[in-house]
Protein backbone atom coordinates (compact mmCIF):
# COMPACT_ATOMS: atom_id res chain seq x y z
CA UNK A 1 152.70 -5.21 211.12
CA UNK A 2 149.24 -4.78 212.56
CA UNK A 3 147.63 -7.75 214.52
CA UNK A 4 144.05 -7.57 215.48
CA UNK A 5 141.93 -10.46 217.03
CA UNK A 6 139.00 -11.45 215.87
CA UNK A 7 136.12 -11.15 218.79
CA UNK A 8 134.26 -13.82 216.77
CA UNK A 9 136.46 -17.23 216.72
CA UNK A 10 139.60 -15.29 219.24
CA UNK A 11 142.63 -15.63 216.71
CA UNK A 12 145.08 -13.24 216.52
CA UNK A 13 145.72 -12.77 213.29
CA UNK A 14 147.99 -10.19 210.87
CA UNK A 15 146.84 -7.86 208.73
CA UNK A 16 147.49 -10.01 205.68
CA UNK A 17 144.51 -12.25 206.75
CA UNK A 18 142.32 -9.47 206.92
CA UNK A 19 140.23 -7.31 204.33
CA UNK A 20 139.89 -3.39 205.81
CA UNK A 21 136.48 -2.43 205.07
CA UNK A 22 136.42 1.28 205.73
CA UNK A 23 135.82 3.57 208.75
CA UNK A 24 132.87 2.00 210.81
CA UNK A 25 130.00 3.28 212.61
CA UNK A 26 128.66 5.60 209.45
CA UNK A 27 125.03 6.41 209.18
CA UNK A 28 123.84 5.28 206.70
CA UNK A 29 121.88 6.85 203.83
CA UNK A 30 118.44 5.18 202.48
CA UNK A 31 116.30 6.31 199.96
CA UNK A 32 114.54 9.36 201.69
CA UNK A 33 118.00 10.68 201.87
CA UNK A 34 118.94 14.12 199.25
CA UNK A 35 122.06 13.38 196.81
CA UNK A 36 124.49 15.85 198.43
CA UNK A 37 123.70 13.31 201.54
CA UNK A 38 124.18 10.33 199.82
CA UNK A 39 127.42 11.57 198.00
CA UNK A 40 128.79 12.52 201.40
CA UNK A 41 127.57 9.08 202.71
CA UNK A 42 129.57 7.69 200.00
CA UNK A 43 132.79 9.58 199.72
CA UNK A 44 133.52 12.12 202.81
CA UNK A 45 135.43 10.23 205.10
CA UNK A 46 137.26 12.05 207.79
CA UNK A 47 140.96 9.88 207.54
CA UNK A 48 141.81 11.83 210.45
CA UNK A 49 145.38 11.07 212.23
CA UNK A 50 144.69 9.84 215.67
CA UNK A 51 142.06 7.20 216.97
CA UNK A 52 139.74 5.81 213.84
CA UNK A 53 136.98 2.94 214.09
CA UNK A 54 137.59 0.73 211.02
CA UNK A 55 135.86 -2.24 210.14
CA UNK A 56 138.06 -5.33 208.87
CA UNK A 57 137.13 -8.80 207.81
CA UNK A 58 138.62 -12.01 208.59
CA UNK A 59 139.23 -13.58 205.40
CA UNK A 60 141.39 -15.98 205.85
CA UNK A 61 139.79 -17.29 209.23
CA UNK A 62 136.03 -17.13 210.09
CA UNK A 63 135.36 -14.88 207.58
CA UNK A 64 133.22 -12.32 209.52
CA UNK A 65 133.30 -8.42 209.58
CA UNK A 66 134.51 -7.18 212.71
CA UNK A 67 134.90 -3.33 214.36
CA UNK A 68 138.66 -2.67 215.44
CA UNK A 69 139.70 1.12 217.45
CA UNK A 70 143.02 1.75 216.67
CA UNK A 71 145.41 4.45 216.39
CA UNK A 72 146.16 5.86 213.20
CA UNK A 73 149.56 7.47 213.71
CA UNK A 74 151.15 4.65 216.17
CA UNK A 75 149.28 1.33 215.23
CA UNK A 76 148.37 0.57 218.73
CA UNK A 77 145.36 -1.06 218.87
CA UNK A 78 142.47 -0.38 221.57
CA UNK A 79 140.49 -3.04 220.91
CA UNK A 80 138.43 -5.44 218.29
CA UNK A 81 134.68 -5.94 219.01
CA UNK A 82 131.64 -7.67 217.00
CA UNK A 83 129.92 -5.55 214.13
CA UNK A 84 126.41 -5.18 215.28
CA UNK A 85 127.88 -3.38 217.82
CA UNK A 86 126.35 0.57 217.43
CA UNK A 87 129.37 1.61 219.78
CA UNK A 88 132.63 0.71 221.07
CA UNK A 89 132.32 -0.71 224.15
CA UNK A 90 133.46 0.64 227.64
CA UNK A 91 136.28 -1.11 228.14
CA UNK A 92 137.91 0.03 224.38
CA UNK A 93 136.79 3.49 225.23
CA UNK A 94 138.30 3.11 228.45
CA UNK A 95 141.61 2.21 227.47
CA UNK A 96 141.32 5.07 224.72
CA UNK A 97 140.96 7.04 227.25
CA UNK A 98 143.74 5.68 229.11
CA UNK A 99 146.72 6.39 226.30
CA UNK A 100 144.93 9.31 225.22
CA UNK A 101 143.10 11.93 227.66
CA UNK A 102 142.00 14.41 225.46
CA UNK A 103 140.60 12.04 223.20
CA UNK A 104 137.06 13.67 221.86
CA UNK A 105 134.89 10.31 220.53
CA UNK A 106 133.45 11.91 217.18
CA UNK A 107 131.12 8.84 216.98
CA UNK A 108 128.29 10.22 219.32
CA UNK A 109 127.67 12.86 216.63
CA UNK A 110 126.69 10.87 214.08
């Protein structure tokens, strides 16, 4: 089962209380964007097998959306940090970089 904290009210709580909300830190698309932009914005997503940014909610709890790095093919989880945040912060990419050393963060690129 996958337990992430919230970092807004601190409760630990299992993924049953939560709501996934997608992969997190996407650029997003406004109206001076083309369509093939827009339908990429909407449906391209990378699902790749190894560290993924997510965003969850804490439905059952506070209620807010929160960012969580996590490992897609083990479960272990990195870290959970507040959504306004544009990038993980140095101590989640630190222990990323920690269990994994070759770890390449995608999320400058975009």
């Amino acid at each position: 089962m996958l337990t992430l904290t919230c970092p807004y009210c601190g409760i630990s709580a299992e993924e049953t209380e939560l709501h996934p909300g997608g992969e997190a830190h996407l650029t997003r698309v406004g109206p001076q964007g083309t369509d093939e932009e827009f339908e990429g914005y909407l449906f391209a997503r990378k699902n790749a097998k190894g560290v993924h940014f997510e965003r969850w909610r804490h439905v059952y709890g506070c209620g807010k959306w929160f960012l969580a790095a996590r490992c897609t093919a083990t479960l272990q989880v990195f870290g959970t940090y507040k959504a306004q945040t544009p990038h993980p912060p140095a101590d989640i990419v630190a222990a990323i970089r920690q269990a994994r050393p070759d770890w390449n963060p995608d999320w400058t690129t975009r």
